[in-house]
N, C-alpha and C. Protein backbone atom coordinates (compact mmCIF):
# COMPACT_ATOMS: atom_id res chain seq x y z
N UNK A 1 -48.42 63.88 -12.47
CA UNK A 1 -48.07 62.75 -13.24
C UNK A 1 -46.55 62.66 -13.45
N UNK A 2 -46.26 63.85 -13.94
CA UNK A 2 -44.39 63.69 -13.81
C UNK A 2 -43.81 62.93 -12.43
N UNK A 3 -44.46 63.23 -11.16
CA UNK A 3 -44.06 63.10 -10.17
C UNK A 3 -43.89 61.21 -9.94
N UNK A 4 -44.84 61.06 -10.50
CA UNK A 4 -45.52 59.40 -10.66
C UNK A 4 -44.16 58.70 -11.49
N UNK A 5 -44.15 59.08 -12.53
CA UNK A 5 -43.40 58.93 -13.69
C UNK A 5 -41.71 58.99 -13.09
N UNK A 6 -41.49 60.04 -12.05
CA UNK A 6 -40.02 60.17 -11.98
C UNK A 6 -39.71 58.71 -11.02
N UNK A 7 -41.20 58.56 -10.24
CA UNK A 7 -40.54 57.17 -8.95
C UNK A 7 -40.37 56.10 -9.85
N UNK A 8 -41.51 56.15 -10.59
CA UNK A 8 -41.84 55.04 -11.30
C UNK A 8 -39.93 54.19 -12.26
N UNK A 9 -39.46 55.62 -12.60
CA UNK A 9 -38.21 55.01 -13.13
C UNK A 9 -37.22 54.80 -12.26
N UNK A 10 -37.38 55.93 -10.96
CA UNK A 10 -36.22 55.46 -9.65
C UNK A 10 -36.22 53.64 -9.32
N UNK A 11 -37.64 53.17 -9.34
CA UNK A 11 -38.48 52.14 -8.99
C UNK A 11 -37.36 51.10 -9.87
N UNK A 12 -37.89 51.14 -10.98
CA UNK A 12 -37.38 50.59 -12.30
C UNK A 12 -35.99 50.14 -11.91
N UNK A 13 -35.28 51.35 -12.59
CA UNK A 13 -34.02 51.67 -11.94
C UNK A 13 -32.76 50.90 -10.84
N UNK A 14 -33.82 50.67 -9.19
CA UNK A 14 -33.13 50.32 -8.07
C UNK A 14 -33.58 48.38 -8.73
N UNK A 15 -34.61 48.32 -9.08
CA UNK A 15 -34.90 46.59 -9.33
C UNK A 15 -33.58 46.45 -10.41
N UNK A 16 -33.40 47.08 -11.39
CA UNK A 16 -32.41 46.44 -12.44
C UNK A 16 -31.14 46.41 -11.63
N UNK A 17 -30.67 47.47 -10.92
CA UNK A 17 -29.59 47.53 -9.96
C UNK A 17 -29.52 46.55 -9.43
N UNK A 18 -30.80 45.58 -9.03
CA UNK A 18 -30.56 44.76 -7.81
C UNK A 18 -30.28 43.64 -8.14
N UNK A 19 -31.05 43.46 -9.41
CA UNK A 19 -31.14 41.96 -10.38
C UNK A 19 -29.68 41.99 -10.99
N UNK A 20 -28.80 43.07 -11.30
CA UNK A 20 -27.27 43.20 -11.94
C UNK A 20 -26.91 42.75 -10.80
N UNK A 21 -26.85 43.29 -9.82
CA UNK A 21 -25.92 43.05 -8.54
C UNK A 21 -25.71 41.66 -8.10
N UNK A 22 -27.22 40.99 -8.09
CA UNK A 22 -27.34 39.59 -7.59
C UNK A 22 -27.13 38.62 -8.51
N UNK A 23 -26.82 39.13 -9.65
CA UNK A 23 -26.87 38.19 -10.95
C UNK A 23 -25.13 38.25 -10.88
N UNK A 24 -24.41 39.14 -10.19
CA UNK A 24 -22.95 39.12 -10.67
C UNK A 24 -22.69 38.79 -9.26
N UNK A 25 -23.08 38.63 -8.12
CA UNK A 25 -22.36 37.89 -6.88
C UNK A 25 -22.59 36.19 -7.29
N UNK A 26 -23.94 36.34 -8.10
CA UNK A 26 -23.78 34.23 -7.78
C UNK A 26 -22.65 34.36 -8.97
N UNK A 27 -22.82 34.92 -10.28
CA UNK A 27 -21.51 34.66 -10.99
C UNK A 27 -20.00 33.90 -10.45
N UNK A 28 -19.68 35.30 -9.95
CA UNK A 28 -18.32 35.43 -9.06
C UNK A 28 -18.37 33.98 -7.45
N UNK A 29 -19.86 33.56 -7.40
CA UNK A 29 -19.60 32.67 -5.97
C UNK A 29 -19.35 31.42 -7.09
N UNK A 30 -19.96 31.20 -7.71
CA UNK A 30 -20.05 29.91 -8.93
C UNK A 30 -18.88 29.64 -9.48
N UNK A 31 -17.99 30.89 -9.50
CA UNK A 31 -16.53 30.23 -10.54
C UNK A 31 -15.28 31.15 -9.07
N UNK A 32 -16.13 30.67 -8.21
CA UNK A 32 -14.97 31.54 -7.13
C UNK A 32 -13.50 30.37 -7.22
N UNK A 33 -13.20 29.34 -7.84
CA UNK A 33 -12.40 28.58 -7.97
C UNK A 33 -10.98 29.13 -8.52
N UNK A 34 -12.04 30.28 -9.87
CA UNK A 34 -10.80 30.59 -10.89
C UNK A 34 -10.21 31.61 -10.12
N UNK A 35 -10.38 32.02 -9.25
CA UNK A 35 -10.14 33.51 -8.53
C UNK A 35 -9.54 33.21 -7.74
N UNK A 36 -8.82 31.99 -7.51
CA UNK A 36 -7.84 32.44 -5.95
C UNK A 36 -7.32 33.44 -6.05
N UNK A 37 -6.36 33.87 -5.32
CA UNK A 37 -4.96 34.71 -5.40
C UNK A 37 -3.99 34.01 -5.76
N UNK A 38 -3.81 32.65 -5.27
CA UNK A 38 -2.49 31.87 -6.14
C UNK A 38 -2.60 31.93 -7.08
N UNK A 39 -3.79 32.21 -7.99
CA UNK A 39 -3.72 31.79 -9.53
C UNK A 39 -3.62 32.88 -10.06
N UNK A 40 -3.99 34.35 -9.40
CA UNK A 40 -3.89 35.51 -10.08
C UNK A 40 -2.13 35.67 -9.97
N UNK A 41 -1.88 35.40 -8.83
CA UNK A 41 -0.15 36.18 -9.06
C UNK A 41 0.71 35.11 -8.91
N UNK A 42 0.48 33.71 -9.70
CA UNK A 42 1.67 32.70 -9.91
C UNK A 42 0.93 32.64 -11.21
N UNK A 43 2.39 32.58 -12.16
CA UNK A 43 2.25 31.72 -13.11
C UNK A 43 2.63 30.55 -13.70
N UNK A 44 3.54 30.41 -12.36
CA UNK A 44 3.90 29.19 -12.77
C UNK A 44 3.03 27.58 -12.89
N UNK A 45 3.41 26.80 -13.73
CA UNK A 45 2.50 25.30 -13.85
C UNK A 45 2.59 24.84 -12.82
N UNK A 46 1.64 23.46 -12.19
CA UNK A 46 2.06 22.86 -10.81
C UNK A 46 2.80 22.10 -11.48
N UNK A 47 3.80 21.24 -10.68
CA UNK A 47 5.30 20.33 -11.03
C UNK A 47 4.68 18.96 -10.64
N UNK A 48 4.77 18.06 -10.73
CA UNK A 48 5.34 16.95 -9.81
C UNK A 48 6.35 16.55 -9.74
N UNK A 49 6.97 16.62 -8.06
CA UNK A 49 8.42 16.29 -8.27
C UNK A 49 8.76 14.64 -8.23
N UNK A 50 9.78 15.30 -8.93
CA UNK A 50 10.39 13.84 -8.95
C UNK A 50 10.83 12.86 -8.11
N UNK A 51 10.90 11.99 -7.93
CA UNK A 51 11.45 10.95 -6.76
C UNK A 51 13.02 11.25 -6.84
N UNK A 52 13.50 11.23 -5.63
CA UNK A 52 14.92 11.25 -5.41
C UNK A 52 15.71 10.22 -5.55
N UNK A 53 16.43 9.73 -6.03
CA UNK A 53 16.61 8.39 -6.37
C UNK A 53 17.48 7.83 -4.79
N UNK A 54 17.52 6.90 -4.39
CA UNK A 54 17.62 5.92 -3.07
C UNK A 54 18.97 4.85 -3.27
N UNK A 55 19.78 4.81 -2.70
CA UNK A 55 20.39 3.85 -2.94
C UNK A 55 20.41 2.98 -1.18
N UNK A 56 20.45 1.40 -2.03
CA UNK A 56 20.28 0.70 -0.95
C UNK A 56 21.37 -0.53 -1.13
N UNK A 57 22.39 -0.52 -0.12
CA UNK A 57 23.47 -1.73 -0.42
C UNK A 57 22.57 -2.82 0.24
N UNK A 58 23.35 -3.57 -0.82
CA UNK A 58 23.02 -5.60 -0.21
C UNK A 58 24.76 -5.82 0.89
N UNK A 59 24.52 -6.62 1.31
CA UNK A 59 25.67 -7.05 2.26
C UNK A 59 26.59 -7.51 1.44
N UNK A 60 27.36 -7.42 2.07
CA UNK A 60 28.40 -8.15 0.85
C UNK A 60 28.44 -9.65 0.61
N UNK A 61 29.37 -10.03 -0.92
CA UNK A 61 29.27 -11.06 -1.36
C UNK A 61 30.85 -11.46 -0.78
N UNK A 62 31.15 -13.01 -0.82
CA UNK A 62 32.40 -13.31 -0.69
C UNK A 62 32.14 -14.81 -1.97
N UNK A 63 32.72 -14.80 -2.93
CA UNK A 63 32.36 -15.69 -3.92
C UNK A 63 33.76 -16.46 -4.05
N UNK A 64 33.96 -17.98 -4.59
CA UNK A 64 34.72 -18.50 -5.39
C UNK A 64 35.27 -18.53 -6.68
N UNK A 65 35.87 -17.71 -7.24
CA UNK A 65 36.46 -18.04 -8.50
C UNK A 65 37.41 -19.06 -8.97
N UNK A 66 37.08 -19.74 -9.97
CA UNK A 66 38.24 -20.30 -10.47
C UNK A 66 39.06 -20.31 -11.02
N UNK A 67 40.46 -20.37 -10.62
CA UNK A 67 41.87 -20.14 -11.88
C UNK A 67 42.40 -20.72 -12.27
N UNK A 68 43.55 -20.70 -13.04
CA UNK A 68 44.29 -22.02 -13.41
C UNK A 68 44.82 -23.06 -12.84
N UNK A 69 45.19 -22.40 -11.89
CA UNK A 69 46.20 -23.32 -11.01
C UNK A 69 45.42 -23.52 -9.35
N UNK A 70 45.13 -22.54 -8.59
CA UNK A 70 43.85 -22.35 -7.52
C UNK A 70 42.91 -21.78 -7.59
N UNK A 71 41.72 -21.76 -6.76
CA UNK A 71 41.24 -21.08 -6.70
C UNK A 71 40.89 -19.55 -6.27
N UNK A 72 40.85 -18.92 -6.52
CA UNK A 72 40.80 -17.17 -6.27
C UNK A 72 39.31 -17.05 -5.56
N UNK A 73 39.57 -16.12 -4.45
CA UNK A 73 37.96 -15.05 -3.68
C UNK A 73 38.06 -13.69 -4.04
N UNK A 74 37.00 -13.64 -4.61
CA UNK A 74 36.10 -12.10 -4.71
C UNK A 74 35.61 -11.69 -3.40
N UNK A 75 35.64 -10.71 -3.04
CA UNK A 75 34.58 -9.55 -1.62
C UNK A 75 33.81 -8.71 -2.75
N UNK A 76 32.91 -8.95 -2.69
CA UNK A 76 31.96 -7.77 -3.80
C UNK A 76 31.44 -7.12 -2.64
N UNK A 77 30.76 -5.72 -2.51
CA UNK A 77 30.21 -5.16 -2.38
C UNK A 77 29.04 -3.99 -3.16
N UNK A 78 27.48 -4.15 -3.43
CA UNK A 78 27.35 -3.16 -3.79
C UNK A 78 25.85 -2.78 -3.62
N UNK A 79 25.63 -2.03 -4.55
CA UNK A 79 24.20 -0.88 -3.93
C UNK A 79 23.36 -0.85 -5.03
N UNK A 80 22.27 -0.98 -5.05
CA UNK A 80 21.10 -0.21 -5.99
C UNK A 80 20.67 0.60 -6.35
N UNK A 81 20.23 1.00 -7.23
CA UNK A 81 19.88 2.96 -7.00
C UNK A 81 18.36 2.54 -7.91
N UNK A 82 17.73 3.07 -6.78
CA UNK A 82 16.31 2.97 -7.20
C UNK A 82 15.60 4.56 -6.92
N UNK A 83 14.51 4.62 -7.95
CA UNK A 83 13.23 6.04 -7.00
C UNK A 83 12.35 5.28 -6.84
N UNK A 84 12.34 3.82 -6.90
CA UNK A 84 10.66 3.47 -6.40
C UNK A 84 10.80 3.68 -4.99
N UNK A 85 9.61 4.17 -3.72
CA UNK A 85 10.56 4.46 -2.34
C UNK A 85 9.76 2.76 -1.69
N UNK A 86 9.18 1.91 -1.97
CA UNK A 86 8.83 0.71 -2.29
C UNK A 86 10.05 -0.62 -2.26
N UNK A 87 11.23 0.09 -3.06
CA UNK A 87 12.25 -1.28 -3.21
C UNK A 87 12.78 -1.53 -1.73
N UNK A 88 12.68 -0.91 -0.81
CA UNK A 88 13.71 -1.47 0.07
C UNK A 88 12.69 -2.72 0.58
N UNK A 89 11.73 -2.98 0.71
CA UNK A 89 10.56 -3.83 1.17
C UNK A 89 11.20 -5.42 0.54
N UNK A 90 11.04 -4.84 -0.88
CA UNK A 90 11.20 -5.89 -1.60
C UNK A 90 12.38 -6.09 -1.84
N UNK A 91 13.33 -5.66 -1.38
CA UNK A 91 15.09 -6.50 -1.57
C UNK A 91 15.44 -6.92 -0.38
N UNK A 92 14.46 -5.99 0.44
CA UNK A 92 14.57 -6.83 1.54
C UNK A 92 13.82 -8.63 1.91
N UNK A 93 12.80 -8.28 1.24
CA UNK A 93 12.10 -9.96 1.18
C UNK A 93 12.85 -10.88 0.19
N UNK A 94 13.48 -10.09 -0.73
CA UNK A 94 13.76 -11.00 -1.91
C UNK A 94 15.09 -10.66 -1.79
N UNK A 95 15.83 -10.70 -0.79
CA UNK A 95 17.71 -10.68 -0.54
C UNK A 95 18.15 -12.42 -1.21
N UNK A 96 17.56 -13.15 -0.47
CA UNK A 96 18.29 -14.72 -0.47
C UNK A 96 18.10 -14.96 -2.27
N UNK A 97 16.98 -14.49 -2.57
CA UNK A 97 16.99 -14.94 -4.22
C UNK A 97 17.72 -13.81 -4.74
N UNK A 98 17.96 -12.43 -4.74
CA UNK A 98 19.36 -11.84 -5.49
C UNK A 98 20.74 -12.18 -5.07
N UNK A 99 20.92 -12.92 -4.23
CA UNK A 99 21.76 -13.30 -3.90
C UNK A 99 22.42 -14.77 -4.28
N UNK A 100 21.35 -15.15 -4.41
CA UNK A 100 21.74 -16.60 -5.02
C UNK A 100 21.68 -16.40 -6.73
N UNK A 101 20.97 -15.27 -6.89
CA UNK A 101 21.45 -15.24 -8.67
C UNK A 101 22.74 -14.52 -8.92
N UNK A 102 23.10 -13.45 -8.02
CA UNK A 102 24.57 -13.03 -8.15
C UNK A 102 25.81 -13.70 -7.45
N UNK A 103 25.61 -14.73 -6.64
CA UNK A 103 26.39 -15.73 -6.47
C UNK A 103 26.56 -16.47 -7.45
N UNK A 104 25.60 -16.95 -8.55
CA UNK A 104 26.19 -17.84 -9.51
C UNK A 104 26.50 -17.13 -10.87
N UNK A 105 26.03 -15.71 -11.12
CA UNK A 105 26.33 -15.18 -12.47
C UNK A 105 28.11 -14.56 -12.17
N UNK A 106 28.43 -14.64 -10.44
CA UNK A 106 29.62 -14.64 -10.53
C UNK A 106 30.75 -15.41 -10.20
N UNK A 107 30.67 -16.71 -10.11
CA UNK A 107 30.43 -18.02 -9.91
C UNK A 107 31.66 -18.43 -11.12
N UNK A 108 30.65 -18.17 -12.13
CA UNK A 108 30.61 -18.71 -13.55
C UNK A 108 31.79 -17.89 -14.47
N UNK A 109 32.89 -16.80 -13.28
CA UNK A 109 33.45 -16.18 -14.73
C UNK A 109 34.81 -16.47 -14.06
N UNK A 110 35.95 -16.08 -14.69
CA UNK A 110 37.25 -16.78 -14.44
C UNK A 110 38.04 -15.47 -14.06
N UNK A 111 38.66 -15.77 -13.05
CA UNK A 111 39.64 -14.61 -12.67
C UNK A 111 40.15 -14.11 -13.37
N UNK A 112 40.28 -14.08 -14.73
CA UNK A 112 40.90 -13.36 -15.80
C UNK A 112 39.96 -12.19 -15.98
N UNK A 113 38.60 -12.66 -16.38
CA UNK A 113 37.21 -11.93 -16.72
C UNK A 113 37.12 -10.61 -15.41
N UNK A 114 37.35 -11.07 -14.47
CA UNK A 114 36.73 -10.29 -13.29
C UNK A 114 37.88 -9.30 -13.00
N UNK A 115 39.43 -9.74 -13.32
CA UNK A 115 40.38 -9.05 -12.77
C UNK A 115 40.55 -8.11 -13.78
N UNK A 116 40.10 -7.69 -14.91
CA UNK A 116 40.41 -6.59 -16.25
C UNK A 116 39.35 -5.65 -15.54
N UNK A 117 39.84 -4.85 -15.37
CA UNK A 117 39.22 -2.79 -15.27
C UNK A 117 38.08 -3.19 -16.42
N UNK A 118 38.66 -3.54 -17.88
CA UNK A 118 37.08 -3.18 -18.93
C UNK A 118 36.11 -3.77 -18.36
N UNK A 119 35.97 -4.87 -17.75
CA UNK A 119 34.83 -5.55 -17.82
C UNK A 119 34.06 -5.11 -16.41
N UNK A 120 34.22 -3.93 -15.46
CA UNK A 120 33.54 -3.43 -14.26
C UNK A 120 31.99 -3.33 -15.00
N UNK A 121 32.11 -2.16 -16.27
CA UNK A 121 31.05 -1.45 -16.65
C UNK A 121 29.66 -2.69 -17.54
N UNK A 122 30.26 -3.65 -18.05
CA UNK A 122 29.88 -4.86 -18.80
C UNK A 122 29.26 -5.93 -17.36
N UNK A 123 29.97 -5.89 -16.15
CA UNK A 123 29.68 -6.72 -15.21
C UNK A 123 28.45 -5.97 -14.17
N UNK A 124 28.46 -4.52 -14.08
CA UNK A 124 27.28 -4.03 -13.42
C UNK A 124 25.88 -4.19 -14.29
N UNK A 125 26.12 -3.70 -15.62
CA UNK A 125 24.80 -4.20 -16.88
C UNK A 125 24.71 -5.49 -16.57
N UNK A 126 25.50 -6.48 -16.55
CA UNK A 126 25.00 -7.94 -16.47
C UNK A 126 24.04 -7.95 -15.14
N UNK A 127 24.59 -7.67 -13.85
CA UNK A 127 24.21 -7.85 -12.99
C UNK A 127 22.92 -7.20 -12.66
N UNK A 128 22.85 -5.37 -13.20
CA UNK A 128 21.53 -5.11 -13.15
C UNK A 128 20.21 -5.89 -14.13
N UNK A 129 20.49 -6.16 -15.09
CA UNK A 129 19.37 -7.09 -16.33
C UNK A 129 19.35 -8.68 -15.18
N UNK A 130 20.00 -9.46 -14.76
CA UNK A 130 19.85 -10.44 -13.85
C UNK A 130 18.95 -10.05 -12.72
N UNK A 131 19.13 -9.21 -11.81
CA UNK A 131 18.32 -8.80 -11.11
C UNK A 131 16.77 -8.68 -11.59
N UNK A 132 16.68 -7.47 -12.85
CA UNK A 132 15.92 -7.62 -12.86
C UNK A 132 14.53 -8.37 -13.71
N UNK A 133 15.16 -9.42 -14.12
CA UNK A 133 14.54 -10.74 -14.01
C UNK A 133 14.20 -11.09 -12.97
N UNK A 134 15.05 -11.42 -12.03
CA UNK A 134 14.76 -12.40 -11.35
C UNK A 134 13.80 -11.60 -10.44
N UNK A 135 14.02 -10.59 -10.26
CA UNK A 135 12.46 -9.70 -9.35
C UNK A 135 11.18 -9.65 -10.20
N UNK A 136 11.51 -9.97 -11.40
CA UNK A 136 10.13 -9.89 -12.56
C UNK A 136 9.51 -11.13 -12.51
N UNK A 137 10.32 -12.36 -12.40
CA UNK A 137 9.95 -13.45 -12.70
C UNK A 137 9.60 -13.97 -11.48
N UNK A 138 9.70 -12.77 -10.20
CA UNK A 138 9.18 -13.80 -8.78
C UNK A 138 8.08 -12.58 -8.74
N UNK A 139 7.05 -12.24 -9.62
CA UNK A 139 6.39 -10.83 -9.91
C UNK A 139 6.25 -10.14 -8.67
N UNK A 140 7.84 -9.56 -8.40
CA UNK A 140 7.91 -8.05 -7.81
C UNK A 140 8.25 -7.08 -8.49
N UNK A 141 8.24 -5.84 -8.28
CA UNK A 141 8.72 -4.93 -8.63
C UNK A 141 10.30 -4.82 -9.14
N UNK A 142 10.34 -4.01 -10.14
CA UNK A 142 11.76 -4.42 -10.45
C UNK A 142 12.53 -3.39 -10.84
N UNK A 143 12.15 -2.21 -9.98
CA UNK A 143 12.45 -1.13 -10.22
C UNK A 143 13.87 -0.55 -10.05
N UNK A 144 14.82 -1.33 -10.67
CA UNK A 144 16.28 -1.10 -10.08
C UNK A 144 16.56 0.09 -11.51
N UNK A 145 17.44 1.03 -11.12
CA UNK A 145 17.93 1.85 -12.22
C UNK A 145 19.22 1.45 -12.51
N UNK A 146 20.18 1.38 -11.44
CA UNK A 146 21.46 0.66 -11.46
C UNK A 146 22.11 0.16 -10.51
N UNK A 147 22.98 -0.61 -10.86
CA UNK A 147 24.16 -1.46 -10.31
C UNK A 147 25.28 -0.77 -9.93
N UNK A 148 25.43 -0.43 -8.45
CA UNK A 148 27.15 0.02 -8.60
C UNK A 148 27.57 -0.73 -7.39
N UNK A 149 28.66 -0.94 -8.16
CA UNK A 149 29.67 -1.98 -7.55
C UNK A 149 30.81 -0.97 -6.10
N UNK A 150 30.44 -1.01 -4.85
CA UNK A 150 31.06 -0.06 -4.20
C UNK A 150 32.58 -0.84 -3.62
N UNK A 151 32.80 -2.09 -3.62
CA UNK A 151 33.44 -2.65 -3.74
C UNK A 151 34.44 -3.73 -4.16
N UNK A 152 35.16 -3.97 -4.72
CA UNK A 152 35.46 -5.53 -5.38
C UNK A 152 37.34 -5.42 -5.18
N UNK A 153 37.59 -6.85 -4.26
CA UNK A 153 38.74 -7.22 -4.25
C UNK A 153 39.11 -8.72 -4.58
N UNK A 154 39.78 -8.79 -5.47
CA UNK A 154 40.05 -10.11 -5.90
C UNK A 154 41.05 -10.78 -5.75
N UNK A 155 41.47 -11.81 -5.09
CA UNK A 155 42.75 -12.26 -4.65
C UNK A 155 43.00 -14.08 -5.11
């Protein structure tokens, strides 16, 4: 009877072994997600990076100003700085209408206005808020960050 008794618990024994064993592989297959190796030896968060910001010139402007006595020409030149990677599509479809709104918002100012150094930083804000209207109000995207003026000669 001992003899009975000793299988009887070997018996026992190898089933609980087997039921632990198989009970901790589906465990470990079920959450095998949390277990990569990237996640054991990085700790760092995932990022999303940021968009690089893009700059895209318009062609240049050649405008009329008016002065006291003749008239004065502007050569503008300048660029956009966008991260949508999207805007070049749309300044490209919508060139003739930024162009015809920065032809007349510079149109409208007097060679005095345009020829003072202060008013560069006052004239790119104007020009970026114009823009982006007028890309809002033809509902495109209007993702301009800024205005820089890469050129301007006034004569």
């Amino acid at each position: 009877m001992a003899i009975a008794k000793s299988q009887l618990v070997k018996i026992i024994v190898a089933v609980l072994v087997l039921i632990s064993s198989t009970a901790g592989a589906f465990w470990v297959g079920s959450n095998s997600a949390d277990w990569t190796l990237t996640k054991l030896f990085t700790s760092e968060p995932e990022v999303e990076p940021v968009p690089v910001p893009k700059y895209y010139p318009l062609e240049k402007f050649v405008i009329s100003i008016p002065g006291d006595k003749y008239p004065h020409y502007m050569l503008l030149e300048m660029s956009l700085k966008s991260r949508n990677p999207a805007m070049q599509t749309v300044l490209v479809d919508s060139d003739a209408l930024l162009r015809n709104a920065m032809m007349k918002m510079f149109s409208r100012k007097t060679f005095t206005e345009l020829n003072s150094l202060d008013q560069l930083d006052s004239l790119q804000s104007e020009a970026l808020i114009l823009m982006i209207k007028v890309l809002s109000d033809n509902q495109l995207p209007s993702d301009i960050d800024e205005v820089l003026f890469t050129r301007m000669v006034i004569q």
